[in-house]
PDB file of N, CA and C in Angstrom:
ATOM      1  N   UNK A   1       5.704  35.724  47.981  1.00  0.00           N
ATOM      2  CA  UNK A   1       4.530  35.979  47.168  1.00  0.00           C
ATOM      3  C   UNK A   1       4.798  35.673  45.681  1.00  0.00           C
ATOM      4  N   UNK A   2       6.175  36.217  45.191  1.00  0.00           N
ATOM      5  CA  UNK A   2       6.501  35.870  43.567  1.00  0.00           C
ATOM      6  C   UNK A   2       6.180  34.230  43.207  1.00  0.00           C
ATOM      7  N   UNK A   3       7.008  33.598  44.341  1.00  0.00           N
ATOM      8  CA  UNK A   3       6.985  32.208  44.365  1.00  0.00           C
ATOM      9  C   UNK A   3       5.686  31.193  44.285  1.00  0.00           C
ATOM     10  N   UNK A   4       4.400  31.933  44.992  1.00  0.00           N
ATOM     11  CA  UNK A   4       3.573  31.876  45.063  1.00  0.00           C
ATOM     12  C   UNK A   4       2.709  31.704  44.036  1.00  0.00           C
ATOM     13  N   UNK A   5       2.710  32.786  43.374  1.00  0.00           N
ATOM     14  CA  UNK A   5       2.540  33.549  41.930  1.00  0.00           C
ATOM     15  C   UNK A   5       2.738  32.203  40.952  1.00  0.00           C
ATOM     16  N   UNK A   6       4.307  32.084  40.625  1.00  0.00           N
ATOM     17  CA  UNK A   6       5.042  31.222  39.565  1.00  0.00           C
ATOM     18  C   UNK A   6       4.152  29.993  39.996  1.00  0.00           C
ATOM     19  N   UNK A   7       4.060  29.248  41.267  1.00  0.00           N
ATOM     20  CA  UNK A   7       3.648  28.208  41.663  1.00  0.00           C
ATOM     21  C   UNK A   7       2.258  27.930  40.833  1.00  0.00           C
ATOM     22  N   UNK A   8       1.521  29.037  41.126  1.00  0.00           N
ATOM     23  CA  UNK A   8      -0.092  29.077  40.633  1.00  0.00           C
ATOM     24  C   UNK A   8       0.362  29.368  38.987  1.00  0.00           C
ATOM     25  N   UNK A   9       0.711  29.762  38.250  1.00  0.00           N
ATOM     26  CA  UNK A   9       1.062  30.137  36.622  1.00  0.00           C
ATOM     27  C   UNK A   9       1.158  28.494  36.138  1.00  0.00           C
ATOM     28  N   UNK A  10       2.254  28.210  37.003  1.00  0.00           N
ATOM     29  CA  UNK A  10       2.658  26.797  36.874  1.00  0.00           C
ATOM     30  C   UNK A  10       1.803  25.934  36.812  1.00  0.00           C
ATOM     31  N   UNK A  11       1.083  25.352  37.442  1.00  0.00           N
ATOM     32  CA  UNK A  11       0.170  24.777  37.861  1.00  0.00           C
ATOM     33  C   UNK A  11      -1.036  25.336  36.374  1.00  0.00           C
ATOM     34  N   UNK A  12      -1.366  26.312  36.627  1.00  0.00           N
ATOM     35  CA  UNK A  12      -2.395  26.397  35.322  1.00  0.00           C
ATOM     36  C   UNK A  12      -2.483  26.022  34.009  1.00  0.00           C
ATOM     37  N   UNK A  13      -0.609  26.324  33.517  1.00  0.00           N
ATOM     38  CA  UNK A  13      -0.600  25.790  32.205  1.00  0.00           C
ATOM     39  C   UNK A  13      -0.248  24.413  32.444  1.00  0.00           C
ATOM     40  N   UNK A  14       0.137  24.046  33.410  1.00  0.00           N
ATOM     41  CA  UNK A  14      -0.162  22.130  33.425  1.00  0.00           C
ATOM     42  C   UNK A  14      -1.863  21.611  32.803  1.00  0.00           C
ATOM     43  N   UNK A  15      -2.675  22.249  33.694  1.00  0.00           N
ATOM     44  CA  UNK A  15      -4.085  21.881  33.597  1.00  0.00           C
ATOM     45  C   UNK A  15      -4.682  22.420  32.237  1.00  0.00           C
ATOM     46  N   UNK A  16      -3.982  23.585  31.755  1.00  0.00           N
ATOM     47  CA  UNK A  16      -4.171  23.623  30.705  1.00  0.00           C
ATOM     48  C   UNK A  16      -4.230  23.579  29.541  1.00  0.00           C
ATOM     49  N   UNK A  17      -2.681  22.279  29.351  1.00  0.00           N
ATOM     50  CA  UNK A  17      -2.219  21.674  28.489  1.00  0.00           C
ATOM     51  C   UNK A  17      -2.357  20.386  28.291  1.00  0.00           C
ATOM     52  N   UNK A  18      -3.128  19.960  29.416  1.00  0.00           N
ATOM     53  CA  UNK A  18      -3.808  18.180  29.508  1.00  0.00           C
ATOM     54  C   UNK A  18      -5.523  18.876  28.878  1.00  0.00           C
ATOM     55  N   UNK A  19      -5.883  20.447  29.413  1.00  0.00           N
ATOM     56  CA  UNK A  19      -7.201  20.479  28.969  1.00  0.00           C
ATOM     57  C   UNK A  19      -7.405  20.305  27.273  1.00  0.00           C
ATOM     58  N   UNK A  20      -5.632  20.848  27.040  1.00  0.00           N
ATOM     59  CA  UNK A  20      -6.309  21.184  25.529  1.00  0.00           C
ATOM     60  C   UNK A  20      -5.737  20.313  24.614  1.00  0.00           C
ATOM     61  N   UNK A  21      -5.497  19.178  25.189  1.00  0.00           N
ATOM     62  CA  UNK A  21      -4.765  17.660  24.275  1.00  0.00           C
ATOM     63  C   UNK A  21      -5.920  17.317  23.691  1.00  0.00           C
ATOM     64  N   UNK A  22      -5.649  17.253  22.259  1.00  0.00           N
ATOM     65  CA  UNK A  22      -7.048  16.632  21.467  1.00  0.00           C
ATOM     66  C   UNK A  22      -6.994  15.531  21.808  1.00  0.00           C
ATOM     67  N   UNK A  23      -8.095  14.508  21.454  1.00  0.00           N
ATOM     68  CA  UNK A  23      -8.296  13.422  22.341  1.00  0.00           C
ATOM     69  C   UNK A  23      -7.451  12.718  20.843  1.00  0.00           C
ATOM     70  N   UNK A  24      -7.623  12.961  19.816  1.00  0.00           N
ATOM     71  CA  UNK A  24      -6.499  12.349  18.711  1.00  0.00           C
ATOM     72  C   UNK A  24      -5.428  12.382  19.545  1.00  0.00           C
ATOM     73  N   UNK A  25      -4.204  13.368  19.662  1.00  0.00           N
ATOM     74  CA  UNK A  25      -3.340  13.360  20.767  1.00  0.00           C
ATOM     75  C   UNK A  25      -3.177  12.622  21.501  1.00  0.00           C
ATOM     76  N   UNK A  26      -3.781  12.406  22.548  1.00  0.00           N
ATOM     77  CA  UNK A  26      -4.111  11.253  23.670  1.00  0.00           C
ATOM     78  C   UNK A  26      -3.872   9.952  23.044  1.00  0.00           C
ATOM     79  N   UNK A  27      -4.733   9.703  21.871  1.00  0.00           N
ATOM     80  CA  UNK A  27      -4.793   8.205  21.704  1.00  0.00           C
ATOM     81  C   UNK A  27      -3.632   7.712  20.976  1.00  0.00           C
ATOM     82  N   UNK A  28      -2.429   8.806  20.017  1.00  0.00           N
ATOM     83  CA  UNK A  28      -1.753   8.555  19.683  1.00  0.00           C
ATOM     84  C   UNK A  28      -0.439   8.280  20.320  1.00  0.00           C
ATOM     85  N   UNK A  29      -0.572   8.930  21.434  1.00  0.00           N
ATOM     86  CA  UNK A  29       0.250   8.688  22.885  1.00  0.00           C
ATOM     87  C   UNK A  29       0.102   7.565  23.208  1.00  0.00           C
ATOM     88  N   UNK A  30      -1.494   6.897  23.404  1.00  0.00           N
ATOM     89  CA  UNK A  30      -1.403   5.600  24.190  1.00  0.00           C
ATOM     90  C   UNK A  30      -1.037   4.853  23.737  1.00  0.00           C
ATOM     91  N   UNK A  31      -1.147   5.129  22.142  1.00  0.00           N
ATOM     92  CA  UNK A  31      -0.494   3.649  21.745  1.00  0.00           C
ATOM     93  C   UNK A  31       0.974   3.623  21.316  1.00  0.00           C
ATOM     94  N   UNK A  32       1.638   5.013  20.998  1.00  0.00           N
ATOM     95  CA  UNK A  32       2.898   4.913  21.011  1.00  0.00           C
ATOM     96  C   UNK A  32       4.031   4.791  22.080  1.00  0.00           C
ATOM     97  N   UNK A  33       3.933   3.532  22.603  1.00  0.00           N
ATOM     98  CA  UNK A  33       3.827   2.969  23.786  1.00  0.00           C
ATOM     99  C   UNK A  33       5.794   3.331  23.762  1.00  0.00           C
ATOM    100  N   UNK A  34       6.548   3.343  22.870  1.00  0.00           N
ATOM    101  CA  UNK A  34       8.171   3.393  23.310  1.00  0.00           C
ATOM    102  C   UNK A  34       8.034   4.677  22.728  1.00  0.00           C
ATOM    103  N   UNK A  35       7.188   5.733  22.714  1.00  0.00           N
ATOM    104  CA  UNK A  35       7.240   7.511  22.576  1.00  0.00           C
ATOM    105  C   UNK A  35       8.261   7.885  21.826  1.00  0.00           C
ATOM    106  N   UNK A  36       8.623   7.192  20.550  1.00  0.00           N
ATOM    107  CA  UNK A  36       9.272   7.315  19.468  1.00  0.00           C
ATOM    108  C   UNK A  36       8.220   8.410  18.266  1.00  0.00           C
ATOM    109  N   UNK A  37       7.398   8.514  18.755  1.00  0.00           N
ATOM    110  CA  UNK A  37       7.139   9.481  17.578  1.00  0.00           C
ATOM    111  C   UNK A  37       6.066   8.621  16.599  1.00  0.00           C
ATOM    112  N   UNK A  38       6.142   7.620  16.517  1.00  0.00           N
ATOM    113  CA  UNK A  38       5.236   6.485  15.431  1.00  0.00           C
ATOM    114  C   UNK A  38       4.799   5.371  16.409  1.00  0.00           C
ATOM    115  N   UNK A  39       3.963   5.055  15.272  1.00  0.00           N
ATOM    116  CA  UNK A  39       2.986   3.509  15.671  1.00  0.00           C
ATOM    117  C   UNK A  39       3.597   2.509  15.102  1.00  0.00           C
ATOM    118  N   UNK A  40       4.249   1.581  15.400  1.00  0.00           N
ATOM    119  CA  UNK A  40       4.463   0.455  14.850  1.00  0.00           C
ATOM    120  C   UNK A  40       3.495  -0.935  14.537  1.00  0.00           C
ATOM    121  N   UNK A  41       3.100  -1.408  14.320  1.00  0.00           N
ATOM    122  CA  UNK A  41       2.396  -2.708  13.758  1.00  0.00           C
ATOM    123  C   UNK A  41       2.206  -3.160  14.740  1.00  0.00           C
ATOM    124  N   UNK A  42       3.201  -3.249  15.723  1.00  0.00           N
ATOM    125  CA  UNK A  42       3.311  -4.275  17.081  1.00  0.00           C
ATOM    126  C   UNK A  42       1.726  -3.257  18.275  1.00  0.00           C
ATOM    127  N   UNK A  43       2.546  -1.819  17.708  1.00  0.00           N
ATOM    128  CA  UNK A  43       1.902  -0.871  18.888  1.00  0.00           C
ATOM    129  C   UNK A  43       0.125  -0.924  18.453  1.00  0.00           C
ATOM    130  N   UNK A  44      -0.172  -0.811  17.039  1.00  0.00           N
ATOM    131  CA  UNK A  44      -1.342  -0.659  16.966  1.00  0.00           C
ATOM    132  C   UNK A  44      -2.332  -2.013  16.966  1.00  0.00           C
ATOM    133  N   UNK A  45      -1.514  -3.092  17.411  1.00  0.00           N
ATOM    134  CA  UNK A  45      -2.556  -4.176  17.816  1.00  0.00           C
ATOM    135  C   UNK A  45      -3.013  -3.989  18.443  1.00  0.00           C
ATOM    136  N   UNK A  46      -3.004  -2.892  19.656  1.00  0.00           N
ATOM    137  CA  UNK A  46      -3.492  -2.694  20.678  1.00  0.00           C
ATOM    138  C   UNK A  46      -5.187  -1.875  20.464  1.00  0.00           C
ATOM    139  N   UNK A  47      -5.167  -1.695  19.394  1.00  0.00           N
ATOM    140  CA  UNK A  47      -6.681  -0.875  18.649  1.00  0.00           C
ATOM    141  C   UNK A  47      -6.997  -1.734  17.632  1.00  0.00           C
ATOM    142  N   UNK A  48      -8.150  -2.088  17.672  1.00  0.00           N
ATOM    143  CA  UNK A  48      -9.081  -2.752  16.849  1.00  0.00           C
ATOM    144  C   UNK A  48      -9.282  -1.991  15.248  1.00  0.00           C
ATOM    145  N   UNK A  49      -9.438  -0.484  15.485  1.00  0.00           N
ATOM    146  CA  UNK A  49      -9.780   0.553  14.438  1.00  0.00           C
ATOM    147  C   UNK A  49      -8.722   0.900  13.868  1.00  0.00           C
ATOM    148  N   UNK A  50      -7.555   0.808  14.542  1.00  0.00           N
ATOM    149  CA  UNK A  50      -6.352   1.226  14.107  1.00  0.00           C
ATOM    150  C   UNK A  50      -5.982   0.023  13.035  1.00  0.00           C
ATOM    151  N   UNK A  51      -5.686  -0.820  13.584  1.00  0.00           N
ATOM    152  CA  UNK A  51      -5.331  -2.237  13.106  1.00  0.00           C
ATOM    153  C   UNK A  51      -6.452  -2.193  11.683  1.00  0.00           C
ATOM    154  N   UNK A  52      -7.393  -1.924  11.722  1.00  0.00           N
ATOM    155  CA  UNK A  52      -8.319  -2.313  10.598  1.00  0.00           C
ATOM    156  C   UNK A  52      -7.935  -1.380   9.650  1.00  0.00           C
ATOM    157  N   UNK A  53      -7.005   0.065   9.957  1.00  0.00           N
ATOM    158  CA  UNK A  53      -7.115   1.060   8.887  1.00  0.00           C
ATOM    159  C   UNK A  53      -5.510   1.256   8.744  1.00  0.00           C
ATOM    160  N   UNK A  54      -4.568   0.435   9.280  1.00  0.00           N
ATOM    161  CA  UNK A  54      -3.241   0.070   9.281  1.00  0.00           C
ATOM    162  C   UNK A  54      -2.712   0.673   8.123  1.00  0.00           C
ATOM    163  N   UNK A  55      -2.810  -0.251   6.793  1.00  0.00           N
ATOM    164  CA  UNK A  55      -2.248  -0.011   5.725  1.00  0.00           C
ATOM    165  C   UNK A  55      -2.547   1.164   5.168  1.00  0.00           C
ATOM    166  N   UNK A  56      -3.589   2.251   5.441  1.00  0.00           N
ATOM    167  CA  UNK A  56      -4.355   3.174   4.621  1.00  0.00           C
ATOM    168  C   UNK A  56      -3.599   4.444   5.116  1.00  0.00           C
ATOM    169  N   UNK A  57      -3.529   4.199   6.919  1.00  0.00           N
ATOM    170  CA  UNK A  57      -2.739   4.803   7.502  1.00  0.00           C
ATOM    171  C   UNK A  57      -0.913   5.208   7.122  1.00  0.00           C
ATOM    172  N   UNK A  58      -0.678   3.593   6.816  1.00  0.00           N
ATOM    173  CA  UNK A  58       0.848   4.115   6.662  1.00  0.00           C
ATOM    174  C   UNK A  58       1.025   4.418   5.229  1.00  0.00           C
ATOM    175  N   UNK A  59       0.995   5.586   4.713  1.00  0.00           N
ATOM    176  CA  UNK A  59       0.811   6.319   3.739  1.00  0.00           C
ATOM    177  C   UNK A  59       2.375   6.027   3.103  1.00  0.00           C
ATOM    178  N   UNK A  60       2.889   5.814   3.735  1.00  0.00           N
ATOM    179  CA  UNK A  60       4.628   5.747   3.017  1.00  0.00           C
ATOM    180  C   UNK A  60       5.345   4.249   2.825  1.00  0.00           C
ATOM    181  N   UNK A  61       4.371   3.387   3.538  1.00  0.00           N
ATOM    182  CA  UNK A  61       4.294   1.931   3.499  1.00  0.00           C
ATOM    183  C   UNK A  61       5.912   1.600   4.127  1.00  0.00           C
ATOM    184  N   UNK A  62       6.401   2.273   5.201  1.00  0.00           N
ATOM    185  CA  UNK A  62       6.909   1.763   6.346  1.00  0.00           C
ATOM    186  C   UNK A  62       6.991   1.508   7.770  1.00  0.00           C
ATOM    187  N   UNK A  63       5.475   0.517   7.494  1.00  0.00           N
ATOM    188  CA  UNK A  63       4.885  -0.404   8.461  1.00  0.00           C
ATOM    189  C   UNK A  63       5.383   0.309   9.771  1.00  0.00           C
ATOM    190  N   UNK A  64       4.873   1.872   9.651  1.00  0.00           N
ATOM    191  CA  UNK A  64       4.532   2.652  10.811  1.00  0.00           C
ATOM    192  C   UNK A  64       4.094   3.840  10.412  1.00  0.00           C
ATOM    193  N   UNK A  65       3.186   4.059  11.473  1.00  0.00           N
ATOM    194  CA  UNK A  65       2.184   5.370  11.299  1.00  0.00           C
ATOM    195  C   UNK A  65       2.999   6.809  12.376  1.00  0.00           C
ATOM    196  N   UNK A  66       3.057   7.559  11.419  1.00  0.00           N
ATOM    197  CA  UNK A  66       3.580   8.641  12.077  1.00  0.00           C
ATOM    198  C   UNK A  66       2.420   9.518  12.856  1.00  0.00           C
ATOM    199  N   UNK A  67       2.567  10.774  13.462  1.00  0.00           N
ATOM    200  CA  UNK A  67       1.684  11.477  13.623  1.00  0.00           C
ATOM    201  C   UNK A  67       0.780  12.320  12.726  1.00  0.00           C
ATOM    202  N   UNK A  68       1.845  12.651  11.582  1.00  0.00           N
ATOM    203  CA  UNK A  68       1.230  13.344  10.356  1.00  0.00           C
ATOM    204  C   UNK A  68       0.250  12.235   9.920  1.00  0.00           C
ATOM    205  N   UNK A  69       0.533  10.920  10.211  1.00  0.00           N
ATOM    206  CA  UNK A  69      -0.286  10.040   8.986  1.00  0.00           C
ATOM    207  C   UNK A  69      -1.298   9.928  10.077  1.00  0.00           C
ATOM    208  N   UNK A  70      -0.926   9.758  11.280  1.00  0.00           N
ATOM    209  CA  UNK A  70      -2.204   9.393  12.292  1.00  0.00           C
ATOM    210  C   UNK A  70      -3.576  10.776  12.022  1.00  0.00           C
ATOM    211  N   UNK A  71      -3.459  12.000  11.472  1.00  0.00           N
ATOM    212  CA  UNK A  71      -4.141  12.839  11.327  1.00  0.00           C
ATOM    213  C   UNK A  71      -4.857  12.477  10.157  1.00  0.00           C
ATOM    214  N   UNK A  72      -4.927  11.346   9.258  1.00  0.00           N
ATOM    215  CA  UNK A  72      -6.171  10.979   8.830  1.00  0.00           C
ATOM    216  C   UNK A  72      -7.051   9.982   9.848  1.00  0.00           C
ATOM    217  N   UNK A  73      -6.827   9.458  10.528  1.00  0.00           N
ATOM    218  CA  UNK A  73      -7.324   7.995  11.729  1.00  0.00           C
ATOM    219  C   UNK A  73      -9.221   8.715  11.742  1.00  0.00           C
ATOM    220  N   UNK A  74     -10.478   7.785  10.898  1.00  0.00           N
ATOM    221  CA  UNK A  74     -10.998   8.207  10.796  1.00  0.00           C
ATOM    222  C   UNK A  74     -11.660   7.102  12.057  1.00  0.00           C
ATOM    223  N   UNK A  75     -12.229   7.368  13.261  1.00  0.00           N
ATOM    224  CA  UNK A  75     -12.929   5.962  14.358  1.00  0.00           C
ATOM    225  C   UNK A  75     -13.725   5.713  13.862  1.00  0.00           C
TER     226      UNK A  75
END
């Protein structure tokens, strides 16, 4: 029954940690395609919006967007 228990706990905060991924989150995932933590130039060709707000984004001007900087990304 404990096992049972843990199984179902388990399971909830899975579903409930994909429920509560901001969709910012998500998209900064998809494109940080080698899950280093940043966007590289290469990674954000893959977005049209990204690519257009590139330079504004990399706030430190080394031609990568971190997550802190991705928290301006206005779509």
């Amino acid at each position: 029954m404990k096992q049972l228990v843990a199984a179902f706990s388990l399971m909830f905060l899975a579903i409930s940690a994909t429920v509560l991924a901001s969709p910012m989150h998500v998209r900064f995932a998809h494109l940080d395609k080698d899950m280093d933590g940043q966007i590289t130039l290469a990674e954000a060709k893959q977005d049209k919006e990204v690519m257009r707000q590139f330079s504004d984004l990399d706030e430190d001007d080394d031609e990568k967007i971190s997550k802190k900087e991705f928290e301006s990304f206005k779509p």
